[in-house]
C-alpha atoms as a PDB file:
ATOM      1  CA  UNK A   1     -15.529 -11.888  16.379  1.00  0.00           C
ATOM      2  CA  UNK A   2     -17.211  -8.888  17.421  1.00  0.00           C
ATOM      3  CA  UNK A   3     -20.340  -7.610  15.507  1.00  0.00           C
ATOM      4  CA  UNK A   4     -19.633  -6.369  12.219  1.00  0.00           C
ATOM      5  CA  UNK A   5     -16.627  -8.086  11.499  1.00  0.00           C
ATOM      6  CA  UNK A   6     -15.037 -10.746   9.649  1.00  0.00           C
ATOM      7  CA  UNK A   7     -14.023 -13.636  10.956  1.00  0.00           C
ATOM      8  CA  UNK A   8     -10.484 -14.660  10.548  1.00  0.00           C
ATOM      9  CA  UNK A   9      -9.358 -17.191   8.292  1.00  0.00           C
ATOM     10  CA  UNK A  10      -6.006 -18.923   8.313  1.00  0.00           C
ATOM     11  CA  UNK A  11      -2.800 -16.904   6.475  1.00  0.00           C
ATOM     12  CA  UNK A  12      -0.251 -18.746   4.568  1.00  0.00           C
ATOM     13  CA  UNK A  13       0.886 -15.232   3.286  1.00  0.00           C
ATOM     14  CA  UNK A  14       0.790 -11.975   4.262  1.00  0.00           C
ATOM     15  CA  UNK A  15       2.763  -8.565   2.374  1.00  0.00           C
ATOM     16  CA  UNK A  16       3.277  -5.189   2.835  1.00  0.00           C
ATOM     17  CA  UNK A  17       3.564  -3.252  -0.944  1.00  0.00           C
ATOM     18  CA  UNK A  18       4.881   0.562  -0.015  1.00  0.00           C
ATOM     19  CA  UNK A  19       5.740   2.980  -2.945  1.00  0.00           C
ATOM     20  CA  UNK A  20       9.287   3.955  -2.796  1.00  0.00           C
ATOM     21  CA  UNK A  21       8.453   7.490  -2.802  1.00  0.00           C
ATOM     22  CA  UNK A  22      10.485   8.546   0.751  1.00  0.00           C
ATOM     23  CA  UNK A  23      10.576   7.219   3.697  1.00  0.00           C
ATOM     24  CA  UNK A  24       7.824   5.295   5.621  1.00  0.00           C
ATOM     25  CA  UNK A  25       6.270   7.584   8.477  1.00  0.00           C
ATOM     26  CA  UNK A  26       4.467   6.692  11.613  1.00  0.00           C
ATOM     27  CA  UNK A  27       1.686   5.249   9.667  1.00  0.00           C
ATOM     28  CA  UNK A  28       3.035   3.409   7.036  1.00  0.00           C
ATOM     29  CA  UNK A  29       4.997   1.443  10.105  1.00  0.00           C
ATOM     30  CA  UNK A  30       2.351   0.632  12.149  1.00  0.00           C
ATOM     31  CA  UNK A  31      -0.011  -0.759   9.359  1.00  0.00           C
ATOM     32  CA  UNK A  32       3.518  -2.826   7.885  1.00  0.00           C
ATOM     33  CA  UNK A  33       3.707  -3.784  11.820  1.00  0.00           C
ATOM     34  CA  UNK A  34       0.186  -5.217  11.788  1.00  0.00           C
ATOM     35  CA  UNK A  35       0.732  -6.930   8.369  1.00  0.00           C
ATOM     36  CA  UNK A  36       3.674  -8.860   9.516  1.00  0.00           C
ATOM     37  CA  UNK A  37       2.109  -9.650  13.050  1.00  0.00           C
ATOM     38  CA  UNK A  38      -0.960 -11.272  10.736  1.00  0.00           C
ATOM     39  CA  UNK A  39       1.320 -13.527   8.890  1.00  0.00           C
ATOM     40  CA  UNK A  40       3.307 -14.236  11.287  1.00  0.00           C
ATOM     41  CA  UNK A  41       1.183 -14.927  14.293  1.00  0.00           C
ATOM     42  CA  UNK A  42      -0.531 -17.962  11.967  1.00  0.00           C
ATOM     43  CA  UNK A  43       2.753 -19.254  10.783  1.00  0.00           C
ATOM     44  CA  UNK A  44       2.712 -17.341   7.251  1.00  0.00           C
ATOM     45  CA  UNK A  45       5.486 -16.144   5.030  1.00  0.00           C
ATOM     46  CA  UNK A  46       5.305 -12.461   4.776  1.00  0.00           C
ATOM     47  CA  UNK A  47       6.367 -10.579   1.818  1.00  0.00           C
ATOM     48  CA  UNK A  48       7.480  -6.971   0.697  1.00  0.00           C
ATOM     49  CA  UNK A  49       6.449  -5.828  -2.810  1.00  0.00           C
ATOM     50  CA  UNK A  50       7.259  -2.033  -3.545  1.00  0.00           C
ATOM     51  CA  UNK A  51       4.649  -0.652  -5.672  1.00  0.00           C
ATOM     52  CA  UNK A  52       6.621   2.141  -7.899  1.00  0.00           C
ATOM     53  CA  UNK A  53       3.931   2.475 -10.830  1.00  0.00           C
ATOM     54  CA  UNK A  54       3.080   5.997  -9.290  1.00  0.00           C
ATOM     55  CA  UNK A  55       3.751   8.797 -11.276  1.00  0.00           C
ATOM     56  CA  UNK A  56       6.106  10.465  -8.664  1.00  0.00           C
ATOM     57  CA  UNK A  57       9.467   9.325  -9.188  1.00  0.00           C
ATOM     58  CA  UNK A  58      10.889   6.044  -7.459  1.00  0.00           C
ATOM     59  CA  UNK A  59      14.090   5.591  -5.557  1.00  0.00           C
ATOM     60  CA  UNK A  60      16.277   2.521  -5.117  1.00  0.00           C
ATOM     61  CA  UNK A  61      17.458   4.981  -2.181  1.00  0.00           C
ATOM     62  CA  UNK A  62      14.413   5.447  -1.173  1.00  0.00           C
ATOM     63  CA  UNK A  63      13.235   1.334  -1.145  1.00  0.00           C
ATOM     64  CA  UNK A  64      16.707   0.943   0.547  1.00  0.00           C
ATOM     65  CA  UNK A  65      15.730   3.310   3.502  1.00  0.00           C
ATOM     66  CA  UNK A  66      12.056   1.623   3.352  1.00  0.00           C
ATOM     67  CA  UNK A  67      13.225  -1.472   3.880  1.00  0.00           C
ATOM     68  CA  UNK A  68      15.831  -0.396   6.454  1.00  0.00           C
ATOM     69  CA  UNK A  69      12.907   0.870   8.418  1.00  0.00           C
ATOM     70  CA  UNK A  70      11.431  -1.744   8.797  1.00  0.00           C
ATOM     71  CA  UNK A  71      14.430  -4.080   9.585  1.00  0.00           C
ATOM     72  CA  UNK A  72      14.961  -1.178  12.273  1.00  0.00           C
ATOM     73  CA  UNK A  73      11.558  -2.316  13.948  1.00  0.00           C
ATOM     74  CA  UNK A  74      12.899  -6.301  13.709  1.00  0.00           C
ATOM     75  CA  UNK A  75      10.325  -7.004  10.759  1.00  0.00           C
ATOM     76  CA  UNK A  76      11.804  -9.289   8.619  1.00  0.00           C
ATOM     77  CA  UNK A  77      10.353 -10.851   5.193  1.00  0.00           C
ATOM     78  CA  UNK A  78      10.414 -14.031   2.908  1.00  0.00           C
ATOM     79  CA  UNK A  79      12.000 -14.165  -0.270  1.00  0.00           C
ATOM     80  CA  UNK A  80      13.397 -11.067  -2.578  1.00  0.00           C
ATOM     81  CA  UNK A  81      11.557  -7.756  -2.806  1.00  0.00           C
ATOM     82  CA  UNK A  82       9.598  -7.649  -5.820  1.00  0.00           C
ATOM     83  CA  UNK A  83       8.635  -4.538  -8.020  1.00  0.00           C
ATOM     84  CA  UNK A  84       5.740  -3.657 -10.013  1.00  0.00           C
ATOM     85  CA  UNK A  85       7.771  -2.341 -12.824  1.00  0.00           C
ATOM     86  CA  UNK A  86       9.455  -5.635 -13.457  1.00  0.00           C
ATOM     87  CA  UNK A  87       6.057  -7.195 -14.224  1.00  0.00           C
ATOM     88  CA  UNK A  88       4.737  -5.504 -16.815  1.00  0.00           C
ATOM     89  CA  UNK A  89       4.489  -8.525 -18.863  1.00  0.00           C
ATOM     90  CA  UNK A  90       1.989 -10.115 -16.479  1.00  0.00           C
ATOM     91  CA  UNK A  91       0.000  -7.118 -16.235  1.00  0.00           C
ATOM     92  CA  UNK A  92      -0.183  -7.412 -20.096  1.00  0.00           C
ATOM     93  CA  UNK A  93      -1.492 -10.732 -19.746  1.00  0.00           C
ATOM     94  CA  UNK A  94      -4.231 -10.110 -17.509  1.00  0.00           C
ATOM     95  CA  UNK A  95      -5.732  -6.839 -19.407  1.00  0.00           C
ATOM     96  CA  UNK A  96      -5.216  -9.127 -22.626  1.00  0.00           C
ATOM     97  CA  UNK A  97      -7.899 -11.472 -21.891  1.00  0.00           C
ATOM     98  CA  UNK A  98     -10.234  -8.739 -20.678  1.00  0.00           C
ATOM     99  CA  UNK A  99      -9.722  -7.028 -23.984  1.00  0.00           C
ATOM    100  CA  UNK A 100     -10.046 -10.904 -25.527  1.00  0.00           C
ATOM    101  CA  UNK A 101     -13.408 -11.307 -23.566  1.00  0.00           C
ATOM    102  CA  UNK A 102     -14.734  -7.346 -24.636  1.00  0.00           C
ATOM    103  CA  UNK A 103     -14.652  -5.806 -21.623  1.00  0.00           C
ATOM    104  CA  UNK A 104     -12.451  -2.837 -22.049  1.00  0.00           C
ATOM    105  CA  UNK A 105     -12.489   0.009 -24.110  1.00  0.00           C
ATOM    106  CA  UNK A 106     -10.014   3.220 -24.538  1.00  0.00           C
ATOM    107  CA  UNK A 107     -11.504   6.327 -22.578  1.00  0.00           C
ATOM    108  CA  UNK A 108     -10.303  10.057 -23.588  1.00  0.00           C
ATOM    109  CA  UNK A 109     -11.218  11.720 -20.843  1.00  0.00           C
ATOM    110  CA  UNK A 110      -9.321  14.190 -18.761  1.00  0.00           C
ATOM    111  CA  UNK A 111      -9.793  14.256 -14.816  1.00  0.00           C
ATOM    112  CA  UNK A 112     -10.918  17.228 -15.328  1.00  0.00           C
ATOM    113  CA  UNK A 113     -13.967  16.009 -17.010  1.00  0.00           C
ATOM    114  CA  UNK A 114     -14.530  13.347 -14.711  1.00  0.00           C
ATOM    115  CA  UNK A 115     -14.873  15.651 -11.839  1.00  0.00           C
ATOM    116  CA  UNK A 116     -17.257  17.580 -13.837  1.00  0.00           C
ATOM    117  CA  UNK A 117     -19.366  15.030 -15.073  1.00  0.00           C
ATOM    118  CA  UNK A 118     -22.745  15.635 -13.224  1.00  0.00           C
ATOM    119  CA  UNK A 119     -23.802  12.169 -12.361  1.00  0.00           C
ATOM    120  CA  UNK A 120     -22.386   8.156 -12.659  1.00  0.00           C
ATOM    121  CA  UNK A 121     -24.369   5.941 -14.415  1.00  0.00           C
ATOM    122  CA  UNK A 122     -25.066   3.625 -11.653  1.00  0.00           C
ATOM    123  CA  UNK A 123     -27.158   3.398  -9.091  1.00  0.00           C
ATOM    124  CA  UNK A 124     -26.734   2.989  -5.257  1.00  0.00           C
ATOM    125  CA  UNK A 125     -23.027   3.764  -3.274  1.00  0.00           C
ATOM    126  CA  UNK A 126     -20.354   4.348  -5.738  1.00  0.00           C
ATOM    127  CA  UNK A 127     -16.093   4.714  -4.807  1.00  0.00           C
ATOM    128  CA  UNK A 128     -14.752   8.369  -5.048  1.00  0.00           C
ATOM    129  CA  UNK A 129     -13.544   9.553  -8.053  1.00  0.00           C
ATOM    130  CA  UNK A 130     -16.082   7.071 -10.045  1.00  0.00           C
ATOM    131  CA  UNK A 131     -15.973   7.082 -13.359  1.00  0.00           C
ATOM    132  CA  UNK A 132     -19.166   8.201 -14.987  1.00  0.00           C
ATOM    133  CA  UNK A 133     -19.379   5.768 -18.489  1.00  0.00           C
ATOM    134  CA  UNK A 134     -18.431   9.070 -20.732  1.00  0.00           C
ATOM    135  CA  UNK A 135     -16.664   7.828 -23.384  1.00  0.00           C
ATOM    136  CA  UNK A 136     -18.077   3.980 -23.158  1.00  0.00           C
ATOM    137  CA  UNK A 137     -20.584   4.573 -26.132  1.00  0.00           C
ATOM    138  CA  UNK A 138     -18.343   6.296 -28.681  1.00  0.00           C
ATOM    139  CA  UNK A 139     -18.582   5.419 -32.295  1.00  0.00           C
ATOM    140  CA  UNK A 140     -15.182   5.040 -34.181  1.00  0.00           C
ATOM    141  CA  UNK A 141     -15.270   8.276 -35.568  1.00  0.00           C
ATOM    142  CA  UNK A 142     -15.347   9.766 -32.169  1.00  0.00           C
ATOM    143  CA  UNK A 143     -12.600   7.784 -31.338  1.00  0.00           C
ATOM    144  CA  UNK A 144     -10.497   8.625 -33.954  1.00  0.00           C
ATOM    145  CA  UNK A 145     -11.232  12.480 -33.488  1.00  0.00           C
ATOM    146  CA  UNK A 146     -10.571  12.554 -29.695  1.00  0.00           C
ATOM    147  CA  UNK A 147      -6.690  10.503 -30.943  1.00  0.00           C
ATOM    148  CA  UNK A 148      -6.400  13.291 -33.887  1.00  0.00           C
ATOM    149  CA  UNK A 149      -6.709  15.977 -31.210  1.00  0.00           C
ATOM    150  CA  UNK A 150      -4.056  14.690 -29.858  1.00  0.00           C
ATOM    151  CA  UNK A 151      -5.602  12.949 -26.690  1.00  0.00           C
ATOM    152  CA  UNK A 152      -3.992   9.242 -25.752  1.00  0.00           C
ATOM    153  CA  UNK A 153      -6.568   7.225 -24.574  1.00  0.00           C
ATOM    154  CA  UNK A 154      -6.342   5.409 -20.803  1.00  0.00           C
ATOM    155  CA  UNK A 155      -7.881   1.838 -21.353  1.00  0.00           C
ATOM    156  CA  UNK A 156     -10.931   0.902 -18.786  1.00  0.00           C
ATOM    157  CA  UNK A 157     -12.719  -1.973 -17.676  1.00  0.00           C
ATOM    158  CA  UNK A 158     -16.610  -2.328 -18.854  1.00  0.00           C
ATOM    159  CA  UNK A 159     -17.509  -3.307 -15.268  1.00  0.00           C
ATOM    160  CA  UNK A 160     -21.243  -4.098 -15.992  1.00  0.00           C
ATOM    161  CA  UNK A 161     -22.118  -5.347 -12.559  1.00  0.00           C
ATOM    162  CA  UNK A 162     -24.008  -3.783  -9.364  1.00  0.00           C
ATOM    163  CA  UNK A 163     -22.859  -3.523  -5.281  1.00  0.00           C
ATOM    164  CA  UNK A 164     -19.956  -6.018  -5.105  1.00  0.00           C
ATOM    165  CA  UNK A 165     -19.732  -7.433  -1.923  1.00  0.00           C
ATOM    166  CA  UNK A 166     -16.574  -8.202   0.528  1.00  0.00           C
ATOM    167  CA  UNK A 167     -15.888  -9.006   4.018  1.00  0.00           C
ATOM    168  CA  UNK A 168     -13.206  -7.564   6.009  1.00  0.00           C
ATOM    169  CA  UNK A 169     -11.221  -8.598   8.998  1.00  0.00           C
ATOM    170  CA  UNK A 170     -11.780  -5.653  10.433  1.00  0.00           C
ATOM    171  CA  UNK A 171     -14.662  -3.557   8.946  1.00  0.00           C
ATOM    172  CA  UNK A 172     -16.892  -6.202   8.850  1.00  0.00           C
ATOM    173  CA  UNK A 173     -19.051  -6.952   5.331  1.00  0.00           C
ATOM    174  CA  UNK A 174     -19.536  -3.884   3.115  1.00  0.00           C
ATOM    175  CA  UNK A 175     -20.404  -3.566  -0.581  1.00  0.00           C
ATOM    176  CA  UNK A 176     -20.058  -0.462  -3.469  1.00  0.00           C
ATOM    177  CA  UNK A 177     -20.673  -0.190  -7.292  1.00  0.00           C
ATOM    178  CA  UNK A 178     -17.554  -1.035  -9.488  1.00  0.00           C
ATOM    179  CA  UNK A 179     -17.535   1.639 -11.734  1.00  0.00           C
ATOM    180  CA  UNK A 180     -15.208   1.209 -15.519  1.00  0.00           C
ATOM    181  CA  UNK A 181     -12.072   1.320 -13.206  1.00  0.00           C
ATOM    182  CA  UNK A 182      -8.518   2.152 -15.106  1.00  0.00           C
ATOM    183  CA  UNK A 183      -6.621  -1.321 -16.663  1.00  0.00           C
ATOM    184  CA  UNK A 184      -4.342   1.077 -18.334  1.00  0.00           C
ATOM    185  CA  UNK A 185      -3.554   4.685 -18.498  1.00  0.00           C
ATOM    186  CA  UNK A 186      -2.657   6.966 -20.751  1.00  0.00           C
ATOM    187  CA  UNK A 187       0.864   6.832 -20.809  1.00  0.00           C
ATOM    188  CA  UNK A 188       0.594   3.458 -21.051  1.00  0.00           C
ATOM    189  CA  UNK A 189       1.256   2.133 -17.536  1.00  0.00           C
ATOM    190  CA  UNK A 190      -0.530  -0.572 -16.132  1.00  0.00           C
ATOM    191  CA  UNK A 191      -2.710   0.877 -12.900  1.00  0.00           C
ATOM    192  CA  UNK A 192      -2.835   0.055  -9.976  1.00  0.00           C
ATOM    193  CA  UNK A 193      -5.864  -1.564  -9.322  1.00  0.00           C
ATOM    194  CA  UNK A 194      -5.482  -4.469 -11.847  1.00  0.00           C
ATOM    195  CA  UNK A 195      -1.277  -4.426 -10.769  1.00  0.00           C
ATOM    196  CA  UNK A 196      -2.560  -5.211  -7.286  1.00  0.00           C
ATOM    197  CA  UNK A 197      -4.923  -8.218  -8.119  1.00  0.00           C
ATOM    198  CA  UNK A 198      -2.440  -9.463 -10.400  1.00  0.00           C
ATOM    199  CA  UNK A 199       0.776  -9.546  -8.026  1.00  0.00           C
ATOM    200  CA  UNK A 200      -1.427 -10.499  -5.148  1.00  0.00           C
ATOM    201  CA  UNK A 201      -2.377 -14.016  -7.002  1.00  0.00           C
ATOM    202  CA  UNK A 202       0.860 -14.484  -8.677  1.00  0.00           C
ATOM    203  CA  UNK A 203       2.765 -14.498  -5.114  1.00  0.00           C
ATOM    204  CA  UNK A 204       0.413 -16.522  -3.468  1.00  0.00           C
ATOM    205  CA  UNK A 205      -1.096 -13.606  -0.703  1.00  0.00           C
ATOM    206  CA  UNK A 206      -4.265 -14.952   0.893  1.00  0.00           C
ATOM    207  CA  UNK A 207      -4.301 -11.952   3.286  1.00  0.00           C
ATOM    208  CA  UNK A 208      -4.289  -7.786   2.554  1.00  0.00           C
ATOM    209  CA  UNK A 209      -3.487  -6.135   5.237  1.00  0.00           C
ATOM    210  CA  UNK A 210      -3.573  -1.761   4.802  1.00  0.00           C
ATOM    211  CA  UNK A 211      -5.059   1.350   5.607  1.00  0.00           C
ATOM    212  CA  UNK A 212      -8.506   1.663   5.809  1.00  0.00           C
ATOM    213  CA  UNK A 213      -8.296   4.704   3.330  1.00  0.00           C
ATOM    214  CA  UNK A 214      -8.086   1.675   0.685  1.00  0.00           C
ATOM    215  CA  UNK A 215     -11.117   0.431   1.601  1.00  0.00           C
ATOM    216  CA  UNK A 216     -12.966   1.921  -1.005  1.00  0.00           C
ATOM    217  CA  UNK A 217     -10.856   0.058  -3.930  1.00  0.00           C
ATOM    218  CA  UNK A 218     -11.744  -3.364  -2.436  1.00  0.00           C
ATOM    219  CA  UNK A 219     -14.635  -4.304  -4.602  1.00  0.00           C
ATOM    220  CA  UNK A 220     -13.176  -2.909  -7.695  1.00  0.00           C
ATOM    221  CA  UNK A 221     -10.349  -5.086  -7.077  1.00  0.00           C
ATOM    222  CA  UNK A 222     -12.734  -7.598  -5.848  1.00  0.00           C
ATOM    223  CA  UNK A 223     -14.549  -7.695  -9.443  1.00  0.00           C
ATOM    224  CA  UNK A 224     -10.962  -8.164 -11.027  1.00  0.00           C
ATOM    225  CA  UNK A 225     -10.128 -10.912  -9.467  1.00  0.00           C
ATOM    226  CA  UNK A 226     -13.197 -12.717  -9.858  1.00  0.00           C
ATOM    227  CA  UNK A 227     -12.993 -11.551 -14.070  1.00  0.00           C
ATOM    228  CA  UNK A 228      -9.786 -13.121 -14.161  1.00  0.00           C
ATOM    229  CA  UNK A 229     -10.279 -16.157 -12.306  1.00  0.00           C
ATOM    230  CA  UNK A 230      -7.879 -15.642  -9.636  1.00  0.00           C
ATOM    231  CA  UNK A 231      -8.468 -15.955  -6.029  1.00  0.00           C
ATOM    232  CA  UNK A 232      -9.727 -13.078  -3.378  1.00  0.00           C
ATOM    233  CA  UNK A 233      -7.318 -12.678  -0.833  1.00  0.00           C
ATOM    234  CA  UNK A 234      -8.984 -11.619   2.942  1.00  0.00           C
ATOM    235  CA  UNK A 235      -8.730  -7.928   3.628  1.00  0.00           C
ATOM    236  CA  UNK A 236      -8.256  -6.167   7.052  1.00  0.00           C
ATOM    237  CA  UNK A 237      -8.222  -2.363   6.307  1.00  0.00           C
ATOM    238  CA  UNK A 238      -6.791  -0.860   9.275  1.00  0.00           C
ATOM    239  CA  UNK A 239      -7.349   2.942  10.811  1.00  0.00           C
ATOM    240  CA  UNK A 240      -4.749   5.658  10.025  1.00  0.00           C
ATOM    241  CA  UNK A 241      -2.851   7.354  11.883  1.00  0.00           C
ATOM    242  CA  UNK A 242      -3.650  11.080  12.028  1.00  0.00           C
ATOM    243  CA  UNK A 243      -2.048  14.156  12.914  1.00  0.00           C
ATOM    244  CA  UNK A 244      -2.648  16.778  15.495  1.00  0.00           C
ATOM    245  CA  UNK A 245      -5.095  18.479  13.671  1.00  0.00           C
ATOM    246  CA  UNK A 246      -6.791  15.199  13.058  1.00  0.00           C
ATOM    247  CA  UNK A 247      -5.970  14.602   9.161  1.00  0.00           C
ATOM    248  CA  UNK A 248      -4.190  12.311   7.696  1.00  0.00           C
ATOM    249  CA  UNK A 249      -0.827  11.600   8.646  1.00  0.00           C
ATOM    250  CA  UNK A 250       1.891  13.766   6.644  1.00  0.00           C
ATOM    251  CA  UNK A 251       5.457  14.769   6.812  1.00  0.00           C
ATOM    252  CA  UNK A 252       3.562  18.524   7.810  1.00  0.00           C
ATOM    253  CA  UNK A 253       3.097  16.950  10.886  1.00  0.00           C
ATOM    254  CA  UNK A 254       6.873  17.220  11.677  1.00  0.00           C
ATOM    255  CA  UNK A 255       8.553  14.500  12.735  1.00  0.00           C
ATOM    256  CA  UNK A 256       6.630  11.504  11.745  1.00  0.00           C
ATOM    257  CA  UNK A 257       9.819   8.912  10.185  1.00  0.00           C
ATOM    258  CA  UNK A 258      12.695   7.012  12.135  1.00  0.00           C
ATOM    259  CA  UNK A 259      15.115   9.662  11.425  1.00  0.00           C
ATOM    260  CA  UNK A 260      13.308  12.226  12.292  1.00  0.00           C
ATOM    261  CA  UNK A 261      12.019  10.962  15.861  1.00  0.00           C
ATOM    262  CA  UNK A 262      15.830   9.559  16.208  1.00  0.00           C
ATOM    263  CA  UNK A 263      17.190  13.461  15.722  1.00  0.00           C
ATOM    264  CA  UNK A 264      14.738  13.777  18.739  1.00  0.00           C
ATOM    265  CA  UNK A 265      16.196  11.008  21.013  1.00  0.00           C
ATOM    266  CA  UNK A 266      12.860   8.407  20.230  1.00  0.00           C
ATOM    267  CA  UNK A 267      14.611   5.185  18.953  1.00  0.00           C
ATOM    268  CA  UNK A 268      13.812   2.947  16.757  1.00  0.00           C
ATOM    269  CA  UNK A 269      12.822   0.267  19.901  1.00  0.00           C
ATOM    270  CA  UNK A 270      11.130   3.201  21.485  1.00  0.00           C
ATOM    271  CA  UNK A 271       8.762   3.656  18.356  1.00  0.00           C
ATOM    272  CA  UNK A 272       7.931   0.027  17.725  1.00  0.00           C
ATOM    273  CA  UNK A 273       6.870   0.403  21.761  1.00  0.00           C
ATOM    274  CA  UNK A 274       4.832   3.204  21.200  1.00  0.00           C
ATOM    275  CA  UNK A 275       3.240   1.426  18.148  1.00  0.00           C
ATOM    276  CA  UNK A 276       2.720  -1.531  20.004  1.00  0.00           C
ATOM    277  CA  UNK A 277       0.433   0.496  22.934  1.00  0.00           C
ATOM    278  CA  UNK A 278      -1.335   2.001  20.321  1.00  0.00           C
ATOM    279  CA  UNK A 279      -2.221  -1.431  18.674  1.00  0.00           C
ATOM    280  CA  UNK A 280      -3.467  -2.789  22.630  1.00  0.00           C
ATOM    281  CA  UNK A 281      -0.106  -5.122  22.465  1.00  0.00           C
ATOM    282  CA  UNK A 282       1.492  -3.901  25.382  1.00  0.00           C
ATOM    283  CA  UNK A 283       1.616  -1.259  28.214  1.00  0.00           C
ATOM    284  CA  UNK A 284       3.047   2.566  28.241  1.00  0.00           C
ATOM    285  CA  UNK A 285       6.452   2.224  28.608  1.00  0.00           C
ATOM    286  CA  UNK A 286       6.825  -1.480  28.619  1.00  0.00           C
ATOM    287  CA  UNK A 287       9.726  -2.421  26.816  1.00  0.00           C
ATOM    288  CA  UNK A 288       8.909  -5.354  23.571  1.00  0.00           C
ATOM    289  CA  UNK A 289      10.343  -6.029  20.348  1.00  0.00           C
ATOM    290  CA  UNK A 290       8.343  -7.614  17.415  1.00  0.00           C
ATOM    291  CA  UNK A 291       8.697 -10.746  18.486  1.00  0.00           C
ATOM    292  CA  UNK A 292       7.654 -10.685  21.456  1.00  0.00           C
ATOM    293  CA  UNK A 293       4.177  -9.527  20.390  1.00  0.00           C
ATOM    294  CA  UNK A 294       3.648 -12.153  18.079  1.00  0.00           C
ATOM    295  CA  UNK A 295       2.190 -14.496  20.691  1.00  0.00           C
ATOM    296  CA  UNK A 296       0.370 -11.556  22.162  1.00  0.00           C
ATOM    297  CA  UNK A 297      -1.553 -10.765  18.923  1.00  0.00           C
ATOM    298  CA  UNK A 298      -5.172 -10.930  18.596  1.00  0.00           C
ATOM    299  CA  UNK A 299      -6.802  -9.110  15.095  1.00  0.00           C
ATOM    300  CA  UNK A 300     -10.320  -9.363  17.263  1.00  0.00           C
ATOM    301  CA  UNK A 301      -8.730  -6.818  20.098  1.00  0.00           C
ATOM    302  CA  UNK A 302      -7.392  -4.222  17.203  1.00  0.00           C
ATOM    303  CA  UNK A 303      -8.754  -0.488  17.445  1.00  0.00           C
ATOM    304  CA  UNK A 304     -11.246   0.533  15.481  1.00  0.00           C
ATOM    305  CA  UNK A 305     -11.038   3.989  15.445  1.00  0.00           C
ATOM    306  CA  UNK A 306      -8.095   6.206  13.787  1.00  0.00           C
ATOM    307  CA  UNK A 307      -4.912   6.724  16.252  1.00  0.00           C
ATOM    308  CA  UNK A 308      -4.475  10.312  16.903  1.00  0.00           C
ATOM    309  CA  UNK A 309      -0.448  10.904  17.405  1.00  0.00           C
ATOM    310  CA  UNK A 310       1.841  14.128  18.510  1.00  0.00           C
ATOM    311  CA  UNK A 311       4.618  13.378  16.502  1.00  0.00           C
ATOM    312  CA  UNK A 312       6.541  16.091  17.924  1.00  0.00           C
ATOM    313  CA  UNK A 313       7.255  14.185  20.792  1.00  0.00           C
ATOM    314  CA  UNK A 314       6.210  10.996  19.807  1.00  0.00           C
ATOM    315  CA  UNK A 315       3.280  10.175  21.849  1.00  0.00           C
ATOM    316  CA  UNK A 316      -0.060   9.364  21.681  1.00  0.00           C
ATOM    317  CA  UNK A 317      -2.424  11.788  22.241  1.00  0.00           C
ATOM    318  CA  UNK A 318      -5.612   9.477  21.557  1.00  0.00           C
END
């Protein structure tokens, strides 16, 4: 591979794990696009997992239109969707023994605070948003006058460890502190972090494939898989998809879903085409379907750089 990265290792299975929170735009495709051409270029089942632990209200509408969309671009899956908030049980489990083993503790803190704190207790890189260690050191009595204030405590992992280390498909080897990352929070949902690590093992993915905006989670997720004695999958974080005025993605960017390019005569063919140019899988206006770029995939010869799109008209302008 080229310098910096990965190499690749052999899938037997691949998913794509959207939150049912509205419809999948531009870059939510081409990242479930790449996913699915992973898996399925080495053979590998692919699955869909929708992740609806977020705080913003799910939809079975809205998985129905996800998973129409992607159907749409003639990416299919293996097996039935699974959902995060049919597994609380497992997720149980998992923070169970690191509660068993001593290594969480309830935290009071608002986000508030956290943003305030003036410095994290580690040294060298740390994620955004680290936690700084406030409430790891409190004596029962603070405790219990932080839950008579009325305050309902998130639970945390006591991390305890330096730079954790992982290699990437596509970024190459990078490392950051885990910092006392959420197991729980307060209103007594699982998070996402340890949710991720747990589904990941208990379906049997040996590949993560998303955008490289998630990067920054991978050694926290790392750590929790190696705690719990379940296997690291191999992670290729690809770049986003950005807007005109070169942020993120967003549905301020007009018309950035299937619907919306459809209401502007770009089909659903014509988008997996212009997703597929992007990705250096086939020509300007040469017409492909998924399948056909199976064969013609090759993770070594994926950009590197974020795609800059007009989604006004639906082309690239990058």
């Amino acid at each position: 591979p080229p310098a910096g990265r990965a190499a690749c290792h052999p899938v037997t299975t691949g998913r794509f794990a959207p939150s049912p929170t509205g419809r999948l735009h531009l870059g939510n495709l081409r990242t479930a696009l790449v996913a699915w051409l992973f898996a399925r270029s080495e053979g590998g089942s692919f699955l869909v997992r929708m992740e609806d632990l977020d705080r913003v209200p799910a939809s079975e509408d809205h998985e129905a239109d996800q998973l129409a969309d992607l159907a749409a671009l003639g990416l299919d899956w293996d097996g039935e969707v699974v959902r995060q908030s049919e597994r609380f049980d497992l997720y149980e489990a998992a923070i169970a023994r690191l509660d068993a083993a001593g290594l969480t503790y309830p935290c009071y803190c608002t986000r508030r605070e956290i943003r305030e704190a003036a410095s994290a207790p580690h040294d060298g890189p740390v994620p955004d948003g680290a936690y700084p260690g406030t409430c790891r050191g409190l004596t029962p009595r603070e405790r219990a006058e932080r839950e008579a204030a009325g305050r309902p405590p998130a639970l945390r992992l006591r991390a305890d460890v330096g730079p954790v280390t992982v290699d990437d498909v596509l970024l190459g080897e990078f490392s950051a502190v885990v910092d006392d990352v959420v197991l729980r929070r307060n209103d007594g949902v699982p998070a996402y972090n340890l949710a991720v690590v747990v589904d990941d093992a208990a379906q049997g993915v040996d590949q993560v494939v998303r955008g490289d905006d998630l990067a920054s989670s991978t050694p926290r997720q790392a750590h929790l898989a190696d705690l719990l004695g379940l296997p690291r999958p191999t992670w290729a974080h690809v770049p986003l998809v950005l807007g005109p005025s070169g942020q993120r993605l967003a549905k301020r960017d007009g018309a950035v879903t299937l619907p919306e390019l459809a209401a502007l005569g770009v089909s659903a063919l014509d988008v997996l085409r212009i997703l597929a140019v992007s990705l250096r899988l086939a020509l300007p206006g040469e017409p492909v379907r998924a399948a056909d770029l199976v064969d013609r995939f090759e993770p070594v010869l994926l950009p590197t750089v974020p795609w800059v799109l007009d989604p006004g008209s639906g082309r690239s302008v990058t």
